[in-house]
C-alpha atoms as a PDB file:
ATOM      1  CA  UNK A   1     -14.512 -14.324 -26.926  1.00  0.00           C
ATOM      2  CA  UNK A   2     -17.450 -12.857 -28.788  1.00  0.00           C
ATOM      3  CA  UNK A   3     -17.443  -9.273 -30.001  1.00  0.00           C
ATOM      4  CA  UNK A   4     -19.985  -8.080 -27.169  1.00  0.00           C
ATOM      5  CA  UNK A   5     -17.695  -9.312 -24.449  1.00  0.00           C
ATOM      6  CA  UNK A   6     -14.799  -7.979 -26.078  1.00  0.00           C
ATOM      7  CA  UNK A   7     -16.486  -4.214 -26.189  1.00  0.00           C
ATOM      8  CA  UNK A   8     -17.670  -4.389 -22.717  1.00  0.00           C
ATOM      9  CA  UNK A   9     -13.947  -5.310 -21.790  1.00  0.00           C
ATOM     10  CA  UNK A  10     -12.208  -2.358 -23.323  1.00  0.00           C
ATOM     11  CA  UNK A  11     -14.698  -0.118 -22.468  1.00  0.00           C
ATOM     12  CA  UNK A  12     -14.379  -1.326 -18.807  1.00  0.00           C
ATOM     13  CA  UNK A  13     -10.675  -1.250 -19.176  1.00  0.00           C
ATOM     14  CA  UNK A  14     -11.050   2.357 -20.612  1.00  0.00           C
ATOM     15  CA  UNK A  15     -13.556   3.491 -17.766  1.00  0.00           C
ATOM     16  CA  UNK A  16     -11.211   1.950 -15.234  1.00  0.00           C
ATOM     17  CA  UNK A  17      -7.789   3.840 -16.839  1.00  0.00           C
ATOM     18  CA  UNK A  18      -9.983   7.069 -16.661  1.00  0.00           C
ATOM     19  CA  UNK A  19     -10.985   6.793 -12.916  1.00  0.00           C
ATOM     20  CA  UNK A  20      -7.646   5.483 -11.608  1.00  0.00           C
ATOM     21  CA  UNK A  21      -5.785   9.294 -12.400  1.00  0.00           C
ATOM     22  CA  UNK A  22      -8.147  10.827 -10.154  1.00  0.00           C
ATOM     23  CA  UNK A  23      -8.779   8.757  -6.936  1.00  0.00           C
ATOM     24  CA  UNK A  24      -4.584   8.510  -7.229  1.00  0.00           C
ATOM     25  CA  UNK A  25      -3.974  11.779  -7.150  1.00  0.00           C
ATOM     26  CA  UNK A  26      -5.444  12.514  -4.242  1.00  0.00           C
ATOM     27  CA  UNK A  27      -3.031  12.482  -1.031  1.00  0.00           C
ATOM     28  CA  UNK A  28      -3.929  13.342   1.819  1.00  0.00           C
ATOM     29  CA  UNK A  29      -1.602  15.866   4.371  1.00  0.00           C
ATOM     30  CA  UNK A  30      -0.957  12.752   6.820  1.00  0.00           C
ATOM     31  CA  UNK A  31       0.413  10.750   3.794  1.00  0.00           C
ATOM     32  CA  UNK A  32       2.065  13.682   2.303  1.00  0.00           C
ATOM     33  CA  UNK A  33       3.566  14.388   6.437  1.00  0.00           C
ATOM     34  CA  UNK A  34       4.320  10.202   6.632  1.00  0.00           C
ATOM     35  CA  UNK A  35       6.116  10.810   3.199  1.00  0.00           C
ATOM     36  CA  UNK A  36       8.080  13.220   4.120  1.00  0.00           C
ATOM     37  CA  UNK A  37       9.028  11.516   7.777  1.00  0.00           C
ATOM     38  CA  UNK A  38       9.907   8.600   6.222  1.00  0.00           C
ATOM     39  CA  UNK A  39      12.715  10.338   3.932  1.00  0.00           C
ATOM     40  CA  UNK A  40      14.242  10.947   6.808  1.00  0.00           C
ATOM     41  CA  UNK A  41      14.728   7.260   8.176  1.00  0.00           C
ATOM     42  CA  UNK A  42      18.527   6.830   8.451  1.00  0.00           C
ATOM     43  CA  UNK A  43      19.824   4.491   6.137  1.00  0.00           C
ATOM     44  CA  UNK A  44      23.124   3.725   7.851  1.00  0.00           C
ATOM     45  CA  UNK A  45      24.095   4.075  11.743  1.00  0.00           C
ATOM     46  CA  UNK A  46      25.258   7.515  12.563  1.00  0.00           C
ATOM     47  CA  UNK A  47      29.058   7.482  12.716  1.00  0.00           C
ATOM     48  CA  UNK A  48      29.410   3.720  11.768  1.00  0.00           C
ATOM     49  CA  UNK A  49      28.446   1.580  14.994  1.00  0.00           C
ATOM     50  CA  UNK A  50      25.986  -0.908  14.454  1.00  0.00           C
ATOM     51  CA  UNK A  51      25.176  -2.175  17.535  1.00  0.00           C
ATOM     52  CA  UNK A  52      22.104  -2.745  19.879  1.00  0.00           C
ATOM     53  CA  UNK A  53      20.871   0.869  19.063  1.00  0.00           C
ATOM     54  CA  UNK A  54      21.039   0.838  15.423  1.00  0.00           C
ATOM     55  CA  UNK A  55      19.030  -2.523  15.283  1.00  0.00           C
ATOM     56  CA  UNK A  56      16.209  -1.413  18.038  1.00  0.00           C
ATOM     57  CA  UNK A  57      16.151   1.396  15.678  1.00  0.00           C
ATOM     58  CA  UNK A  58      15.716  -0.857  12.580  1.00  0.00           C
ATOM     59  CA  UNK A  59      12.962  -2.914  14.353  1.00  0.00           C
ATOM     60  CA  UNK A  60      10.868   0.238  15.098  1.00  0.00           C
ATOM     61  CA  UNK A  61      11.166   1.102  11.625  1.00  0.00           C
ATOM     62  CA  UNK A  62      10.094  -2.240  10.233  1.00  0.00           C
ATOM     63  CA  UNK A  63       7.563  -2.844  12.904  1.00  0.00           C
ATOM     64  CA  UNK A  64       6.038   1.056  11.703  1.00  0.00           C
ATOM     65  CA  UNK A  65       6.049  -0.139   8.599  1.00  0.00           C
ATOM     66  CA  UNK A  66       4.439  -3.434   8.311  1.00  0.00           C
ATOM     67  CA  UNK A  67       1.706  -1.869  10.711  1.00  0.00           C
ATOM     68  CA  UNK A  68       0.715   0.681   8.226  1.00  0.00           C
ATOM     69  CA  UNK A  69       0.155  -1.864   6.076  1.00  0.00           C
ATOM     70  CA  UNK A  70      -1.740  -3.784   8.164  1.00  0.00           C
ATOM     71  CA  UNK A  71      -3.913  -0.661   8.624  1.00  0.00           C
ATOM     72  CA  UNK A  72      -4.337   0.106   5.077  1.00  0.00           C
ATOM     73  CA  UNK A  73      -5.087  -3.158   4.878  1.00  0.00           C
ATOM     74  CA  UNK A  74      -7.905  -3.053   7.110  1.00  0.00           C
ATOM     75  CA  UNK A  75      -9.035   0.402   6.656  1.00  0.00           C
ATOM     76  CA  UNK A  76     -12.585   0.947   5.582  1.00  0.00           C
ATOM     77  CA  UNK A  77     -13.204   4.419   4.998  1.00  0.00           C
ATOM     78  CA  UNK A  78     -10.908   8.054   4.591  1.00  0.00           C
ATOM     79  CA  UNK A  79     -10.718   8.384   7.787  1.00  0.00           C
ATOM     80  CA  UNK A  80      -9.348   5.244   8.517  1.00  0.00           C
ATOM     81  CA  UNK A  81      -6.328   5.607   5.905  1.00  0.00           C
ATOM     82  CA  UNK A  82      -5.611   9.342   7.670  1.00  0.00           C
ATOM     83  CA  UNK A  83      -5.195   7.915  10.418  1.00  0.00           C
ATOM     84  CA  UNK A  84      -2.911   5.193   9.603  1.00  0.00           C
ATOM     85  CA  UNK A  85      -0.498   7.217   7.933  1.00  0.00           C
ATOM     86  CA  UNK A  86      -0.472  10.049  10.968  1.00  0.00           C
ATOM     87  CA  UNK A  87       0.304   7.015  13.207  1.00  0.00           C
ATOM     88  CA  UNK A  88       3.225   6.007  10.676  1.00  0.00           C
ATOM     89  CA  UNK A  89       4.581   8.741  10.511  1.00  0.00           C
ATOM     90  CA  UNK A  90       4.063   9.323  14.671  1.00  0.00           C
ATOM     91  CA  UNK A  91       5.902   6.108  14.640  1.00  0.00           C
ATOM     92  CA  UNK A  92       8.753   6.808  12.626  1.00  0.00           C
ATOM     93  CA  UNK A  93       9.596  10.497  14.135  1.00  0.00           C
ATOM     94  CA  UNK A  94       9.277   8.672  17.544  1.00  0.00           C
ATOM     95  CA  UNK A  95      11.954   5.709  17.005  1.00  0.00           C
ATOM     96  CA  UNK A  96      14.304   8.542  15.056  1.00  0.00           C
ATOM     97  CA  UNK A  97      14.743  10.929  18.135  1.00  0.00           C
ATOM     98  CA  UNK A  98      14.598   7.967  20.473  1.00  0.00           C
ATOM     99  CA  UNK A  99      17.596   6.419  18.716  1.00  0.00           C
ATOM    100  CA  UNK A 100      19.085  10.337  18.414  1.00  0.00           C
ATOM    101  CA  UNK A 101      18.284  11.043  22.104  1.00  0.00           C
ATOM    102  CA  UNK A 102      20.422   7.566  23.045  1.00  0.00           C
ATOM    103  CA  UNK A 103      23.402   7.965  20.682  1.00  0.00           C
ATOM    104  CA  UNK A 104      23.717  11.490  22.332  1.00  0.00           C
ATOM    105  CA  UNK A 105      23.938  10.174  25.922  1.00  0.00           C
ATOM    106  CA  UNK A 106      26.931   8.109  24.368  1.00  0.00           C
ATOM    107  CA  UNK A 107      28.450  11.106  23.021  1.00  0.00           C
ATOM    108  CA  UNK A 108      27.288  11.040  19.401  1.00  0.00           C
ATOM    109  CA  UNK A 109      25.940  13.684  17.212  1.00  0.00           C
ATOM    110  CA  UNK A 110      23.541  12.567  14.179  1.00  0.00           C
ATOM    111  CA  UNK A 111      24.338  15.095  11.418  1.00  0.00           C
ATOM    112  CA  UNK A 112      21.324  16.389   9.367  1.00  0.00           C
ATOM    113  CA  UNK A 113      21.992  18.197   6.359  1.00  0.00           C
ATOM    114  CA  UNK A 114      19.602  20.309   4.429  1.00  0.00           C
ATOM    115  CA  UNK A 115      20.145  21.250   0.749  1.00  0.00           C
ATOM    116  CA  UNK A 116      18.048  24.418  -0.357  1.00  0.00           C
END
């Protein structure tokens, strides 16, 4: 590698580092909301049964999840991305209180605890 292409690669490299910072610091409030949703994803069954509810519940998880990144994939603009993460997180708080809603018709309560 000559000392011209070397230059232009470090100074790309350098231009690149310096650009990355700000266009990743941006998040928008439907990623920050999707975020924040998907904290809340249980990561065991409530009160130990794993049975046909706790795995519907997995599959809407997993099928919210690899269609965000389909649409991130596939999104072509801002507006795009917003709206792929709003429908995430949608998603997400959808298939939690559906799962909630059914384990309380079979007498269960799903404990939330909040730590100020």
């Amino acid at each position: 590698m000559n000392r011209f292409a070397l230059a232009l690669a470090l100074v790309s490299g350098a231009l690149a580092t310096l650009a990355t910072p700000a266009i990743a610091g941006v998040v928008s409030f439907e990623e920050q909301s999707a975020r924040a949703e998907a904290a809340r994803i249980f990561a065991q069954p409530v009160a130990g049964g794993e049975g046909r509810l706790w795995f519907n519940y997995q599959t809407d998880v997993l099928e919210a999840k690899r269609e965000l990144t389909s649409d991130l994939r596939h999104a072509t603009d801002t507006e795009d991305m917003r709206d792929a993460w709003d429908e995430y997180r949608s998603e997400l708080g959808n298939a939690r209180r559906t799962y909630v809603k059914k384990l309380r018709k079979r007498g269960y309560q799903a404990a939330v605890v909040t730590v100020y």
